[in-house]
C-alpha atoms as a PDB file:
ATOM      1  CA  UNK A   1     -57.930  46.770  29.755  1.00  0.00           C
ATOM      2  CA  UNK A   2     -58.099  48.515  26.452  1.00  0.00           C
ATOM      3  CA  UNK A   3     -57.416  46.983  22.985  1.00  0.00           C
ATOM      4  CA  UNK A   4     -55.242  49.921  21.087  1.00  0.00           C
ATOM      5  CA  UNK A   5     -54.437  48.316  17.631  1.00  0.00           C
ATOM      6  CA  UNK A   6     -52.369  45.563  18.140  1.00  0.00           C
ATOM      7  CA  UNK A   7     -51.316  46.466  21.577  1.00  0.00           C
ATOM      8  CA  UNK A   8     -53.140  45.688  25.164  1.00  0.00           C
ATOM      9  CA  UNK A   9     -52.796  48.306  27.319  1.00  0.00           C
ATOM     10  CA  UNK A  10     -54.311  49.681  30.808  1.00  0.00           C
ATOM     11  CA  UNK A  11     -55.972  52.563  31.409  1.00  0.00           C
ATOM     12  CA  UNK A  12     -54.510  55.647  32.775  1.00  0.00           C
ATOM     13  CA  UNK A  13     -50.876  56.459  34.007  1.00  0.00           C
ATOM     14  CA  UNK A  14     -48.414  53.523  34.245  1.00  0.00           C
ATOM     15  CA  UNK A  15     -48.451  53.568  37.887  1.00  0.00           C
ATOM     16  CA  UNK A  16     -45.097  52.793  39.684  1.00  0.00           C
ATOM     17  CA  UNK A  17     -42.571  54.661  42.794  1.00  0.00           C
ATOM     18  CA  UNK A  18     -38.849  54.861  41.563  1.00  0.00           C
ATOM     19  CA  UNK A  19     -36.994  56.486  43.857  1.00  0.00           C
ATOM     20  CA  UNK A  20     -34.219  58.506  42.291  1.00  0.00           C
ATOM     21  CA  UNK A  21     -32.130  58.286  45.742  1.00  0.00           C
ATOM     22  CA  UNK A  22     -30.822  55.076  45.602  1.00  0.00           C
ATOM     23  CA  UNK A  23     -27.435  54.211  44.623  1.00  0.00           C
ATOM     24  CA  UNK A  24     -27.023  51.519  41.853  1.00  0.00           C
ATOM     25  CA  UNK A  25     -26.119  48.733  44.476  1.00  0.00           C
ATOM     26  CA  UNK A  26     -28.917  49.925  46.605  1.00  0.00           C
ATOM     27  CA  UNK A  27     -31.229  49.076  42.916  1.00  0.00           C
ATOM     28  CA  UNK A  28     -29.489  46.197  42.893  1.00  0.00           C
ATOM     29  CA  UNK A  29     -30.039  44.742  46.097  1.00  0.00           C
ATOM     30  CA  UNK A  30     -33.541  45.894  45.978  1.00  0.00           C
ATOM     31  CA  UNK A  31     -33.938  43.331  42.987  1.00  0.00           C
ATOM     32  CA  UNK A  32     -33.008  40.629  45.554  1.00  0.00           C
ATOM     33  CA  UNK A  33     -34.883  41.611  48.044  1.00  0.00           C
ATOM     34  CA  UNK A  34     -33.191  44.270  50.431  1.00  0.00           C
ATOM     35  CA  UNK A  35     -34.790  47.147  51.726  1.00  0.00           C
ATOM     36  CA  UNK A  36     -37.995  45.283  51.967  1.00  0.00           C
ATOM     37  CA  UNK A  37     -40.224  45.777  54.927  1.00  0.00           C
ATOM     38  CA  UNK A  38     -40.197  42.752  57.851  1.00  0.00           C
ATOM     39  CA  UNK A  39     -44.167  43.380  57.413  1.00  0.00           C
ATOM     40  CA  UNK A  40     -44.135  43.575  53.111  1.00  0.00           C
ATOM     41  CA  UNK A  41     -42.400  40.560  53.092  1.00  0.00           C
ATOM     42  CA  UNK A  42     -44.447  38.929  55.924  1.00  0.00           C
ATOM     43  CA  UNK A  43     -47.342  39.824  53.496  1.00  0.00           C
ATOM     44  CA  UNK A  44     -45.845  38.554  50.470  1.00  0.00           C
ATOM     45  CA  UNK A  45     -45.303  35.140  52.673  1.00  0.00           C
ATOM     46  CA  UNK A  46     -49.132  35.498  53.804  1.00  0.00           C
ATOM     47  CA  UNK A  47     -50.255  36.111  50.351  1.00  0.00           C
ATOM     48  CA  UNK A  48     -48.304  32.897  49.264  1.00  0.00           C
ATOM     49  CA  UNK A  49     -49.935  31.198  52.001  1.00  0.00           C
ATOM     50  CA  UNK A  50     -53.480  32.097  51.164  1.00  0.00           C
ATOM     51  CA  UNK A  51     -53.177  31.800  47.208  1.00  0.00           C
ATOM     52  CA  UNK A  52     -55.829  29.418  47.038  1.00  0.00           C
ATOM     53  CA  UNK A  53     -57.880  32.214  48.237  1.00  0.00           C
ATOM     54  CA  UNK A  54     -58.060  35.002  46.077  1.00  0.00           C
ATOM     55  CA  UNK A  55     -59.798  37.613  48.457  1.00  0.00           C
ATOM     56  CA  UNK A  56     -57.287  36.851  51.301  1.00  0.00           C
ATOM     57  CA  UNK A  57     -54.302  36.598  48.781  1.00  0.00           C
ATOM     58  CA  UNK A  58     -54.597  39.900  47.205  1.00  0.00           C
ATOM     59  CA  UNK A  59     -55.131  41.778  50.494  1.00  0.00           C
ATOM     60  CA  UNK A  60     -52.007  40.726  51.361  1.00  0.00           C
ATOM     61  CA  UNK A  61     -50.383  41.980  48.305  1.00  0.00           C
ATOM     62  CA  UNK A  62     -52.426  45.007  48.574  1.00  0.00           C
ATOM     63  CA  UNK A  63     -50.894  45.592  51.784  1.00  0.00           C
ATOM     64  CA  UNK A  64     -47.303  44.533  50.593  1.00  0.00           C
ATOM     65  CA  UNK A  65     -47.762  47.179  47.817  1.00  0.00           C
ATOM     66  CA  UNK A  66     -49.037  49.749  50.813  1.00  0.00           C
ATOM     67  CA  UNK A  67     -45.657  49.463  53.008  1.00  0.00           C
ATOM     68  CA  UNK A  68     -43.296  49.193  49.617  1.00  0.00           C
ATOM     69  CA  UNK A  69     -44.841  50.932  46.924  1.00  0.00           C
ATOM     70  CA  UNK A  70     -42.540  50.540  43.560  1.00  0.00           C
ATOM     71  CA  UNK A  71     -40.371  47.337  45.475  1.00  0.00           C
ATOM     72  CA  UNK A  72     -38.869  45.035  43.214  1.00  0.00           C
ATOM     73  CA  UNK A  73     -39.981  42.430  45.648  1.00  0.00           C
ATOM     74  CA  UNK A  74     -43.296  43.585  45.403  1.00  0.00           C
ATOM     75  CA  UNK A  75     -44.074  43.724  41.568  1.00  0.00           C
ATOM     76  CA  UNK A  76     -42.775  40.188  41.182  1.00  0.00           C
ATOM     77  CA  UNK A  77     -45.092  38.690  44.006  1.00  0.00           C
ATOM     78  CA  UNK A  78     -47.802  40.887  42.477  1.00  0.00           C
ATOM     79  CA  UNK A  79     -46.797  39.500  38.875  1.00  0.00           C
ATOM     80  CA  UNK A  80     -46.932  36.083  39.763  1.00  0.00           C
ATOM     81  CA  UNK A  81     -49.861  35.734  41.757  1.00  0.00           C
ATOM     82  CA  UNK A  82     -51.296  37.309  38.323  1.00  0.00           C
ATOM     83  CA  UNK A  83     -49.569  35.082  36.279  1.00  0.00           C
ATOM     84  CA  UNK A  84     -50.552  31.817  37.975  1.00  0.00           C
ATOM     85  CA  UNK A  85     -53.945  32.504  38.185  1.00  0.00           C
ATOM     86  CA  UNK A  86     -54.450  32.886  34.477  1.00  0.00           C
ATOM     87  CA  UNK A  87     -55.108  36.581  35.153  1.00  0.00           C
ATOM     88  CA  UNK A  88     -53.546  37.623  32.463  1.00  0.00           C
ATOM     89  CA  UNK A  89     -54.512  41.097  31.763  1.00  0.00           C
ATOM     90  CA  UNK A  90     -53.899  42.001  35.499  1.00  0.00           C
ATOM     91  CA  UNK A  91     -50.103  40.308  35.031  1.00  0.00           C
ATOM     92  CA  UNK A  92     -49.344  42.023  32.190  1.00  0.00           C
ATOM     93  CA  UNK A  93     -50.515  45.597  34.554  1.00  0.00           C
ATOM     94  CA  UNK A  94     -48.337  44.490  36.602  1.00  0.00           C
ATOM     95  CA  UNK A  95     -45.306  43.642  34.121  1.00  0.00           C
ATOM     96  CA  UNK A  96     -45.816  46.839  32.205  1.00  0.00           C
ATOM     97  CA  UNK A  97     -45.591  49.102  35.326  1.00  0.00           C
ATOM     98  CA  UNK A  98     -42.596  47.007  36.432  1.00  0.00           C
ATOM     99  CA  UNK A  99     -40.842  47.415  32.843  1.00  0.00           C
ATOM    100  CA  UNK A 100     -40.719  51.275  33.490  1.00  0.00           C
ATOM    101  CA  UNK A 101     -39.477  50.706  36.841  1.00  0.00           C
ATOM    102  CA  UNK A 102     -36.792  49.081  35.524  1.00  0.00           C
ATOM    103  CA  UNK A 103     -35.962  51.120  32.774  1.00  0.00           C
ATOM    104  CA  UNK A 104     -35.265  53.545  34.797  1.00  0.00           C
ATOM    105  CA  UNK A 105     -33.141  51.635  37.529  1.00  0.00           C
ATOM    106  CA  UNK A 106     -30.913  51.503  34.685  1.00  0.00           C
ATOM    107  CA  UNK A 107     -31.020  55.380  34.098  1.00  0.00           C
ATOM    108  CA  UNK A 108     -33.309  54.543  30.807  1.00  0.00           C
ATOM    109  CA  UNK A 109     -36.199  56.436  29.548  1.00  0.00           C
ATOM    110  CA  UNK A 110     -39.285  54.419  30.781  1.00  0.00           C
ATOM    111  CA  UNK A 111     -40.327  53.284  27.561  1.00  0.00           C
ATOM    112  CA  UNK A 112     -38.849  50.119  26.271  1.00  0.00           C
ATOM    113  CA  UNK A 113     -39.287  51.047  22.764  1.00  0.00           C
ATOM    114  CA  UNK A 114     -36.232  53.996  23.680  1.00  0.00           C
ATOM    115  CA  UNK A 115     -34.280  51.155  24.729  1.00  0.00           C
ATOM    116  CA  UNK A 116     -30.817  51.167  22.755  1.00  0.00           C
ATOM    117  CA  UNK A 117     -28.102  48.430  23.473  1.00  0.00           C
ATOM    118  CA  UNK A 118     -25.651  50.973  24.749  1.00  0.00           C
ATOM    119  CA  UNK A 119     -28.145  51.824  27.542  1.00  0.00           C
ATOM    120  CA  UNK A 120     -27.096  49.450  29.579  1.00  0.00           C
ATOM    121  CA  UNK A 121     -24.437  46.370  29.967  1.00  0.00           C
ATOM    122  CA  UNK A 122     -27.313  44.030  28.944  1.00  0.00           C
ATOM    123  CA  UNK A 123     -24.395  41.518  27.462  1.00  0.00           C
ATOM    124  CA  UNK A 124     -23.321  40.705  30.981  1.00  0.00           C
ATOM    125  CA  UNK A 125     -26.002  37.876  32.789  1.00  0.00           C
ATOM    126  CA  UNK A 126     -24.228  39.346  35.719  1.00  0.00           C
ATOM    127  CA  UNK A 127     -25.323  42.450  35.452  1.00  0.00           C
ATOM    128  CA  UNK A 128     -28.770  42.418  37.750  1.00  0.00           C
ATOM    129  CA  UNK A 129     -30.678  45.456  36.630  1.00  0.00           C
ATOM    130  CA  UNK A 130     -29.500  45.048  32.786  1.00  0.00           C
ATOM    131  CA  UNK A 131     -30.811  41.484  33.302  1.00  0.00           C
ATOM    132  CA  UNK A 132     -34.177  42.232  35.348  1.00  0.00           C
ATOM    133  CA  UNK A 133     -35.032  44.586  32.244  1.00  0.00           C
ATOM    134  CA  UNK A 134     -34.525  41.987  29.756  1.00  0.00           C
ATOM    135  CA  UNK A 135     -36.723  39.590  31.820  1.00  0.00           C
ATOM    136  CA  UNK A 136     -39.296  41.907  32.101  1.00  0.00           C
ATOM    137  CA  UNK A 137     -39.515  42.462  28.911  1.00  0.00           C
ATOM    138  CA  UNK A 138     -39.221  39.222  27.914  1.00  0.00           C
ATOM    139  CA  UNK A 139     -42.309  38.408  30.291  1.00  0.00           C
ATOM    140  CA  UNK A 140     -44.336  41.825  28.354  1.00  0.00           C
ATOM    141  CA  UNK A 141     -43.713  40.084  24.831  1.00  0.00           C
ATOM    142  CA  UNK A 142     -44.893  36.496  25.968  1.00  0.00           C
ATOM    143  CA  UNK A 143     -48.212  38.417  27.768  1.00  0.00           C
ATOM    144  CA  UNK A 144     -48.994  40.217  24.971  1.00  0.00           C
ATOM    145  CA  UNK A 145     -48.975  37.591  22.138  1.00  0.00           C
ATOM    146  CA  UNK A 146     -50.993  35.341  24.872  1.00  0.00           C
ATOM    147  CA  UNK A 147     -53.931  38.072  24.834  1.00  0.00           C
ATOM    148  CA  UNK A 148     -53.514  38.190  21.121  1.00  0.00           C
ATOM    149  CA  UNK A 149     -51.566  41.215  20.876  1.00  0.00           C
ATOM    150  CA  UNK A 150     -49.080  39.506  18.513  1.00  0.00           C
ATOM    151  CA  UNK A 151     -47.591  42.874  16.671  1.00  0.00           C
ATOM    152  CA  UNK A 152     -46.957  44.282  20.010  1.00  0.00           C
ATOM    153  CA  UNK A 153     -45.331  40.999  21.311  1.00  0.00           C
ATOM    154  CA  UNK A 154     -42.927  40.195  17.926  1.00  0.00           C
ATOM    155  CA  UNK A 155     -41.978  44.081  18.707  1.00  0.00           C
ATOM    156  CA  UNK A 156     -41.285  43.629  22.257  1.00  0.00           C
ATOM    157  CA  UNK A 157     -39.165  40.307  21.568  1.00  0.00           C
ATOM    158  CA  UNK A 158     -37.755  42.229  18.620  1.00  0.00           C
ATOM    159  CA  UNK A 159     -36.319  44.724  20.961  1.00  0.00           C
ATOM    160  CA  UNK A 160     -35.098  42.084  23.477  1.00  0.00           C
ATOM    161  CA  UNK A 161     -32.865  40.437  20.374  1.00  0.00           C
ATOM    162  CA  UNK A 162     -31.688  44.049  19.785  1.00  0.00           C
ATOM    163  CA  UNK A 163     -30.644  44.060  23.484  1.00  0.00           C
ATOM    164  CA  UNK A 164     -29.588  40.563  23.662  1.00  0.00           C
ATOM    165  CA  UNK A 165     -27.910  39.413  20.465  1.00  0.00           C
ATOM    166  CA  UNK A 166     -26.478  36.597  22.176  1.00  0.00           C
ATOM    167  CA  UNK A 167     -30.123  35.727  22.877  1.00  0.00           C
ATOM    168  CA  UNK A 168     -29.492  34.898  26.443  1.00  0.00           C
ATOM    169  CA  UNK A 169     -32.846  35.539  27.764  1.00  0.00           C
ATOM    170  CA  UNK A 170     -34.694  33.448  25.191  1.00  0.00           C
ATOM    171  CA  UNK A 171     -36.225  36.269  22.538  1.00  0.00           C
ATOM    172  CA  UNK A 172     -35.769  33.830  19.629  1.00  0.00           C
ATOM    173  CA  UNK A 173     -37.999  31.281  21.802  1.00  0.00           C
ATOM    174  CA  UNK A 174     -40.648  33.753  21.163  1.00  0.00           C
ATOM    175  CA  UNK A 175     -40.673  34.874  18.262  1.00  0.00           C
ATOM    176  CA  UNK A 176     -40.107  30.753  16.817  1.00  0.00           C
ATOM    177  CA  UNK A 177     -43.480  30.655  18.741  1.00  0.00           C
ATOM    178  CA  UNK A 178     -45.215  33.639  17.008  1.00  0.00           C
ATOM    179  CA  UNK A 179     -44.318  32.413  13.531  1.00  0.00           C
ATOM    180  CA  UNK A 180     -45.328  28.741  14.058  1.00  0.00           C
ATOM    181  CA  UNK A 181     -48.642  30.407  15.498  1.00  0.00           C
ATOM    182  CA  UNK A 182     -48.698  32.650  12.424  1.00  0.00           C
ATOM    183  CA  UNK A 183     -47.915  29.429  10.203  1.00  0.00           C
ATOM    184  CA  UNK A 184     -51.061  27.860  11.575  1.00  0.00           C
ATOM    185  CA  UNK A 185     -48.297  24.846  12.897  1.00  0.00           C
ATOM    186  CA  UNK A 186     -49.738  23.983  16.692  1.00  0.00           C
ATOM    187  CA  UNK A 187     -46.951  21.939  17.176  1.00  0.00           C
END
């Protein structure tokens, strides 16, 4: 993990598989599961199993990620596992790689910062892939004001307001949070 400015990012290439071949109810459906190995999901059920044991729980989402590289499915059992274990820098890896992924699912340029209102029908909470977006970045702004990248997180939540003036997701949550934080009010 590397510090740049006010921003925590990884090293290297945001890693992720998006395959350009599948229709949007095929992206869709991938969000809920479908198209998901018997054996990647019998690994994400392992992993789940074994979380208490971190060796044996992340070679089981090692070898989720192996049979469905760039799976919907996959990031969030990868994200959470992260997330639960106070890991952190390793969820927000995760959560950045799967914030491209689903920036382009909804025929977006993969960085958020591109992302314009008209991109996508982000006012519907129907709308899966719109919505899986906004939730991803929703869960990039709340991991990078936790590692103390607060700029980058008020920008990200920033963005998800822009997206979601109706504030479905919960943006203004955040960013109440940042300025009490800022205020010095740990209330």
């Amino acid at each position: 993990m590397v510090a740049s400015g006010n921003r925590v990012t990884e090293p290297g290439p945001v890693r992720w598989t998006a395959d350009h071949e599948l229709s949007e109810d095929e992206r869709v459906a991938e969000c809920l599961g479908a198209g998901l190995p018997p054996e990647a999901e019998a690994h994400l059920r392992l992993a789940g199993q074994n979380y208490h044991c971190d060796e044996a729980a992340q070679a089981h989402l090692q070898a989720a990620w192996d049979m469905a590289p760039g799976h919907a499915a996959v990031y969030i059992g990868r994200y959470r596992y992260f997330f639960y274990k106070n890991r952190l820098p390793e969820a927000l890896a995760v959560c950045t790689e799967c914030l491209a992924k689903a920036a382009v699912d909804n025929g977006m340029a993969p960085d958020w910062r591109e992302a314009k209102p008209t991109d996508a029908d982000f006012s519907s909470f129907g709308a899966l892939l719109p919505r899986f977006f906004l939730f991803t970045l929703k869960g990039y702004a709340y991991l990078q004001m936790r590692l103390g990248a607060l700029e980058e997180g008020r920008v990200a939540a920033e963005k998800l307001l822009e997206l979601d003036p109706t504030d479905k997701v919960g943006a203004k949550v955040l960013l109440t949070v940042l300025q009490r934080q800022i205020d010095g009010d740990d209330d």
